[in-house]
N, C-alpha and C. Protein backbone atom coordinates (compact mmCIF):
# COMPACT_ATOMS: atom_id res chain seq x y z
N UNK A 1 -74.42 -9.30 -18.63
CA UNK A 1 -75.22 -9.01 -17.44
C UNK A 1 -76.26 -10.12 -17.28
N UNK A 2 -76.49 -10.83 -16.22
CA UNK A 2 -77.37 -11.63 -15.47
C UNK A 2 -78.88 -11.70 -15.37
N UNK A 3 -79.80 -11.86 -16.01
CA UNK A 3 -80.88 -10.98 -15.91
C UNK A 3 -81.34 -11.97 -14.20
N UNK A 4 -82.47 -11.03 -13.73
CA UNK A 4 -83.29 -11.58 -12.97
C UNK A 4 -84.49 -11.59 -12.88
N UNK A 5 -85.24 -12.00 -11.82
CA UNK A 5 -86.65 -13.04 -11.98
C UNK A 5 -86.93 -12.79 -9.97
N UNK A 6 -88.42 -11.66 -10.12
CA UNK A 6 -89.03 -12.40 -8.69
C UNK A 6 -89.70 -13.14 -8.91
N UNK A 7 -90.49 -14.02 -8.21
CA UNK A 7 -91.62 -15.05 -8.76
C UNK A 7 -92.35 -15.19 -7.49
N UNK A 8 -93.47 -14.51 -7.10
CA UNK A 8 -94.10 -14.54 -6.26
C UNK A 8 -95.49 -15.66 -6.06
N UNK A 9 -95.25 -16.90 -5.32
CA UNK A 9 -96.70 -17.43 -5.23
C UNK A 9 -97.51 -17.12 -4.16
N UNK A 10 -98.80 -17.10 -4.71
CA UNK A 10 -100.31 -16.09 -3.49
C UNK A 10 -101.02 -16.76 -3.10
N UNK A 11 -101.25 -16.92 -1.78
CA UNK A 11 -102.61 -16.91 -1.53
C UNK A 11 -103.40 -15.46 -0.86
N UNK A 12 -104.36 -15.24 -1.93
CA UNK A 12 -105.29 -14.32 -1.37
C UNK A 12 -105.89 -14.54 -0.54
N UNK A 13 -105.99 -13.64 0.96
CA UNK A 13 -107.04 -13.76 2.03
C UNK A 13 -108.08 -12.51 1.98
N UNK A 14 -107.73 -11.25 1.07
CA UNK A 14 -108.82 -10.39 1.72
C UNK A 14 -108.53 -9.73 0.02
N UNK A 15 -109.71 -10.04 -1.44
CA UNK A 15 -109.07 -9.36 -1.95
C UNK A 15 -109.67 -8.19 -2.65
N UNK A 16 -110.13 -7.11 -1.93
CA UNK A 16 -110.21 -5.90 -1.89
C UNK A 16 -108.44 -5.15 -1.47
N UNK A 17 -108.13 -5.80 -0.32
CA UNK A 17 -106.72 -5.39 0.18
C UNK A 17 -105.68 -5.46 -0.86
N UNK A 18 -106.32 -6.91 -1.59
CA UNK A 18 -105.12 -7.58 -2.84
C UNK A 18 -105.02 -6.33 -3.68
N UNK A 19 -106.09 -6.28 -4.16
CA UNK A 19 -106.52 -5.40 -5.16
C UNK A 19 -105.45 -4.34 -5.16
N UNK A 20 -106.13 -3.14 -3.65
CA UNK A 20 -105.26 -1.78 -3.29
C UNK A 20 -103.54 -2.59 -3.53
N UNK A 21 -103.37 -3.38 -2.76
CA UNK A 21 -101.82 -3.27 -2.93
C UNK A 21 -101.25 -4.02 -4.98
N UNK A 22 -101.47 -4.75 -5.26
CA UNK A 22 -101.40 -4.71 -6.95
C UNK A 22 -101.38 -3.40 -7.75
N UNK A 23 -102.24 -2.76 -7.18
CA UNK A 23 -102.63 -1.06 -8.30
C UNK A 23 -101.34 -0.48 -7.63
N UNK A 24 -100.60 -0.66 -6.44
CA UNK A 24 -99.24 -0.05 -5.88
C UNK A 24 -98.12 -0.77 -6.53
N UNK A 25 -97.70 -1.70 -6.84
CA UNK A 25 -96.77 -2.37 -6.72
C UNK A 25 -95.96 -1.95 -8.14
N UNK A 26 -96.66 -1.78 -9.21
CA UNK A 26 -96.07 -1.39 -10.96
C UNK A 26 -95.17 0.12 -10.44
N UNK A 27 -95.58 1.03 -9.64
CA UNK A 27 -94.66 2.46 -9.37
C UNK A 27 -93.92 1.91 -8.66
N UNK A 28 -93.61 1.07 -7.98
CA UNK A 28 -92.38 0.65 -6.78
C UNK A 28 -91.02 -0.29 -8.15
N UNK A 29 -92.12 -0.91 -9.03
CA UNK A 29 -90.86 -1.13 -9.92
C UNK A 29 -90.30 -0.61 -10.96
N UNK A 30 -90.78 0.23 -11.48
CA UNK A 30 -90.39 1.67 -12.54
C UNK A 30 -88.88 1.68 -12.07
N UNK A 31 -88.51 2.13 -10.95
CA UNK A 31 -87.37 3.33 -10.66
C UNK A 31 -86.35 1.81 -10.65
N UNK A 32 -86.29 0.88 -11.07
CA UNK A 32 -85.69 -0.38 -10.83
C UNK A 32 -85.47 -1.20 -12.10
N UNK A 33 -86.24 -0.62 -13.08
CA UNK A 33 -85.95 -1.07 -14.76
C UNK A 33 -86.75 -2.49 -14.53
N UNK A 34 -87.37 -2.57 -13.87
CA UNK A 34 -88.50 -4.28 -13.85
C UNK A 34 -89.80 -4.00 -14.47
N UNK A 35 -90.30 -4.78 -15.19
CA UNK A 35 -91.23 -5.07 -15.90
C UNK A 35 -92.18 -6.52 -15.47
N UNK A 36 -93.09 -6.67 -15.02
CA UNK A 36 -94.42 -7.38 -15.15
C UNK A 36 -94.50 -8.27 -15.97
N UNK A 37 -93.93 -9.73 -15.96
CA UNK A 37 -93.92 -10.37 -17.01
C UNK A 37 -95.01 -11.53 -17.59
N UNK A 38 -95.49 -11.69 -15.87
CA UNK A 38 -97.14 -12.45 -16.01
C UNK A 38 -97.58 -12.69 -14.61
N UNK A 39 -99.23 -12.91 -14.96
CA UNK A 39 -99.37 -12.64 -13.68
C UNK A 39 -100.81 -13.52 -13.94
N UNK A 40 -101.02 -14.63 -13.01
CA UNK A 40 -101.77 -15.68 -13.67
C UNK A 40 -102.28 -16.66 -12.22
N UNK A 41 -103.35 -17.84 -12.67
CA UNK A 41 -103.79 -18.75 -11.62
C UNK A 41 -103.83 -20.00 -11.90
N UNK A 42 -103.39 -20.78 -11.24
CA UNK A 42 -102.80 -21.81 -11.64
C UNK A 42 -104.45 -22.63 -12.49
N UNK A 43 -103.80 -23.26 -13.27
CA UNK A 43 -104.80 -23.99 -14.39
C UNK A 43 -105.01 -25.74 -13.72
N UNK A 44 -104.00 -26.71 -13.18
CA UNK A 44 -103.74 -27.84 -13.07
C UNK A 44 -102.43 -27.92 -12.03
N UNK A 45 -102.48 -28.78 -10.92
CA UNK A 45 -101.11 -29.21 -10.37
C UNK A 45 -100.82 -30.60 -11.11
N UNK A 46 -99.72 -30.37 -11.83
CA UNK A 46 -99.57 -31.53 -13.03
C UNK A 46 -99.07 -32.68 -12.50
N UNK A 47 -97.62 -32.30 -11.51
CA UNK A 47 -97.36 -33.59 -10.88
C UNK A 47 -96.96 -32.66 -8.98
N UNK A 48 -96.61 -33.60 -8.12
CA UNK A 48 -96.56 -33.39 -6.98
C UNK A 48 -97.46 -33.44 -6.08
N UNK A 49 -97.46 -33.52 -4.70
CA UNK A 49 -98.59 -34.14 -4.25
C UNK A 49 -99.66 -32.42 -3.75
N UNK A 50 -99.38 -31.47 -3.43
CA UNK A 50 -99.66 -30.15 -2.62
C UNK A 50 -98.71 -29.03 -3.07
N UNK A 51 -99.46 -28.14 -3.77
CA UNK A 51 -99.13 -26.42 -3.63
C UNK A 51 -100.13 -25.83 -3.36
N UNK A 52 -100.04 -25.12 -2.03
CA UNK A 52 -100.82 -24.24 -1.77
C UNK A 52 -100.67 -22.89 -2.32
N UNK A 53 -100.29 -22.31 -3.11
CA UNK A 53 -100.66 -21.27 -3.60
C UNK A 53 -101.30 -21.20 -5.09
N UNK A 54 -102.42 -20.44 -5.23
CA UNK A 54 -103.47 -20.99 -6.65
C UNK A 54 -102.68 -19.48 -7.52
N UNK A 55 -101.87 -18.82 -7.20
CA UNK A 55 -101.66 -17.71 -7.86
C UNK A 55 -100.54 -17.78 -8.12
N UNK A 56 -99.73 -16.65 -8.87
CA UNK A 56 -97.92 -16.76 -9.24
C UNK A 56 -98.08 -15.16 -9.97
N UNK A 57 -96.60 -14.33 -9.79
CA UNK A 57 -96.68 -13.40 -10.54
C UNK A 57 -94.92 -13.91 -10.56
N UNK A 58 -94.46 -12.79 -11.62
CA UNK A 58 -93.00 -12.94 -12.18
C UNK A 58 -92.86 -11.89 -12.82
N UNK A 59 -92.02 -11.47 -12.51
CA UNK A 59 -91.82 -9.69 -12.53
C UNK A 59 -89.78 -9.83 -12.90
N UNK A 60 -89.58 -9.39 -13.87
CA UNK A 60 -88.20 -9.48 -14.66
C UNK A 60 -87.50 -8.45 -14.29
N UNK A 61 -86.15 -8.42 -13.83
CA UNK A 61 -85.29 -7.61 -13.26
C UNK A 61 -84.15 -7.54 -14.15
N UNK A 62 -83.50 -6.48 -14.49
CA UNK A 62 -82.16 -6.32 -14.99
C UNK A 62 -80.96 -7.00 -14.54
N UNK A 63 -80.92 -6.62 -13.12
CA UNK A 63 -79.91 -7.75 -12.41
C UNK A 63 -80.57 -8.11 -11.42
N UNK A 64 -79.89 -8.98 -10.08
CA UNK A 64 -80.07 -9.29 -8.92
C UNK A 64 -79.76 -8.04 -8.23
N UNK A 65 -78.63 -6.92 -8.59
CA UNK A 65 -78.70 -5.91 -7.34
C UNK A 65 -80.20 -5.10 -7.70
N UNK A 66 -80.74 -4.88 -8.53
CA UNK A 66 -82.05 -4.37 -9.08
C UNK A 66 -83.07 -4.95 -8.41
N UNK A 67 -82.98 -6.13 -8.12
CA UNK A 67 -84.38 -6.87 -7.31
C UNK A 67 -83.66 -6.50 -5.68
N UNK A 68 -82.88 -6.45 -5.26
CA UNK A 68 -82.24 -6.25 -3.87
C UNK A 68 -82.83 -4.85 -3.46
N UNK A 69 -82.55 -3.81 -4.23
CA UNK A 69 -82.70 -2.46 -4.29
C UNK A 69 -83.93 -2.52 -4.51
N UNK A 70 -84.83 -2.93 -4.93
CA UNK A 70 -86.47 -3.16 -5.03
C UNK A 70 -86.58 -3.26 -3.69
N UNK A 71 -86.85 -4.03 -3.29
CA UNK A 71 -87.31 -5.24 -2.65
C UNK A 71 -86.96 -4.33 -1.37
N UNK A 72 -85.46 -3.82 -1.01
CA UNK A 72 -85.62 -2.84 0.70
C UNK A 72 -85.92 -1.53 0.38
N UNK A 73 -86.68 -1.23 -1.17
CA UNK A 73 -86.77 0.53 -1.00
C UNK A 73 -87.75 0.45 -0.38
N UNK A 74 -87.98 1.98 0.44
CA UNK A 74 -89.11 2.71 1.24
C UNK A 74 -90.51 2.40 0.55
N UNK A 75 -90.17 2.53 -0.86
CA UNK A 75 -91.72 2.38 -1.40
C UNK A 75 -92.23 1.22 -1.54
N UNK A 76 -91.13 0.28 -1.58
CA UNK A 76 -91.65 -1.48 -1.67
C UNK A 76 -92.37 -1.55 -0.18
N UNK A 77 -91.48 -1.49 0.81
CA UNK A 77 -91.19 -2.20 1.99
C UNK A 77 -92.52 -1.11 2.36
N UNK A 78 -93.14 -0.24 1.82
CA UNK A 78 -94.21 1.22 2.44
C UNK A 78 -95.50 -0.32 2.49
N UNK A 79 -95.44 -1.19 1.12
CA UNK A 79 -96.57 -1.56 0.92
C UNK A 79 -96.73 -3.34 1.66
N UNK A 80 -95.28 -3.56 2.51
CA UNK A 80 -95.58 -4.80 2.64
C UNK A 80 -96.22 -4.97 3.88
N UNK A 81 -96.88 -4.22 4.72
CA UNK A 81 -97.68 -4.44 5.41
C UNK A 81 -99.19 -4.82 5.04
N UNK A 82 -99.37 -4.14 4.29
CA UNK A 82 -100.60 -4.01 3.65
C UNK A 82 -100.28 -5.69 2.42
N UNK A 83 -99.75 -6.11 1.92
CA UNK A 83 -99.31 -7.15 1.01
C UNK A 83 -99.78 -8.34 2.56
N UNK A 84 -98.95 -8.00 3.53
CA UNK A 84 -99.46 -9.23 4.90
C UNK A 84 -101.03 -9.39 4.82
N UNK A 85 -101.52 -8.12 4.85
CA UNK A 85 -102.81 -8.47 5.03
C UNK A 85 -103.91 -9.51 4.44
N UNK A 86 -103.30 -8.89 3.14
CA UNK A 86 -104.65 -9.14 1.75
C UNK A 86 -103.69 -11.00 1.32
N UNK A 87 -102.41 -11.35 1.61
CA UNK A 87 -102.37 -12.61 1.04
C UNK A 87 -101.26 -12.85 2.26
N UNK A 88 -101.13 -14.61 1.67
CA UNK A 88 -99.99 -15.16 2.27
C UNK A 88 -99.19 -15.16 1.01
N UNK A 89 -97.51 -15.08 1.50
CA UNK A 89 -97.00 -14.78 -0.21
C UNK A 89 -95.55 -15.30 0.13
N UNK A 90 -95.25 -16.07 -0.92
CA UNK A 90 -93.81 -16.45 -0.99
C UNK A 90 -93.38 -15.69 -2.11
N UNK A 91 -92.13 -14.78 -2.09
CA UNK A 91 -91.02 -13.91 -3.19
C UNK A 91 -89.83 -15.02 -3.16
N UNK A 92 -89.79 -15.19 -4.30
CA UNK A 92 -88.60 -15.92 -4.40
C UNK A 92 -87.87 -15.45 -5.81
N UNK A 93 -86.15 -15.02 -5.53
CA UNK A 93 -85.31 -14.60 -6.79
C UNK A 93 -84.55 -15.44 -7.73
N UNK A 94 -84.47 -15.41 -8.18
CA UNK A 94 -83.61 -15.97 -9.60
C UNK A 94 -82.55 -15.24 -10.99
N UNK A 95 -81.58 -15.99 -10.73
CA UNK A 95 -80.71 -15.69 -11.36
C UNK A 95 -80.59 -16.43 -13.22
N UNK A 96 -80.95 -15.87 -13.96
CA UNK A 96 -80.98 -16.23 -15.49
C UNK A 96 -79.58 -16.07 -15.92
């Protein structure tokens, strides 16, 4: 089996909003066997010229249908309005 990988980079715009939606996001991945694998701010851009995002999380999935099934349940998709608010955010998946 394949494991997988979201890897979300942030920019925070409002983060009281950040906050509320983070304290949501660990129950939306329970029912999905994903685990929280780090969740951090960037230290140095080592080489390249521009990344705008100073944040990154990476959240470990069993498979790719596990992050699929995340990602359109009711309870994910309940909080991505509220996720618009508080940051700008790129999700991006990966296949291990």
């Amino acid at each position: 089996m394949t494991k997988a990988y979201v890897i979300g980079h942030i920019a925070v715009k409002d983060a009281e909003k950040w906050a509320e939606y983070r304290n949501q996001v660990p129950q939306t991945l329970a029912p999905w066997g994903a685990e929280l694998v780090f969740r951090g701010q960037r230290a140095a851009l080592l080489d390249g010229e521009h990344h705008p995002y100073p944040d990154v999380v990476v959240i470990a999935f069993p498979d790719l249908d596990a992050v699929s099934g995340w990602y359109a349940s009711a309870a994910y998709q309940a909080l991505v309005p509220l996720r618009e608010q508080a940051a700008d955010v790129v999700l991006l998946s990966y296949a291990s």
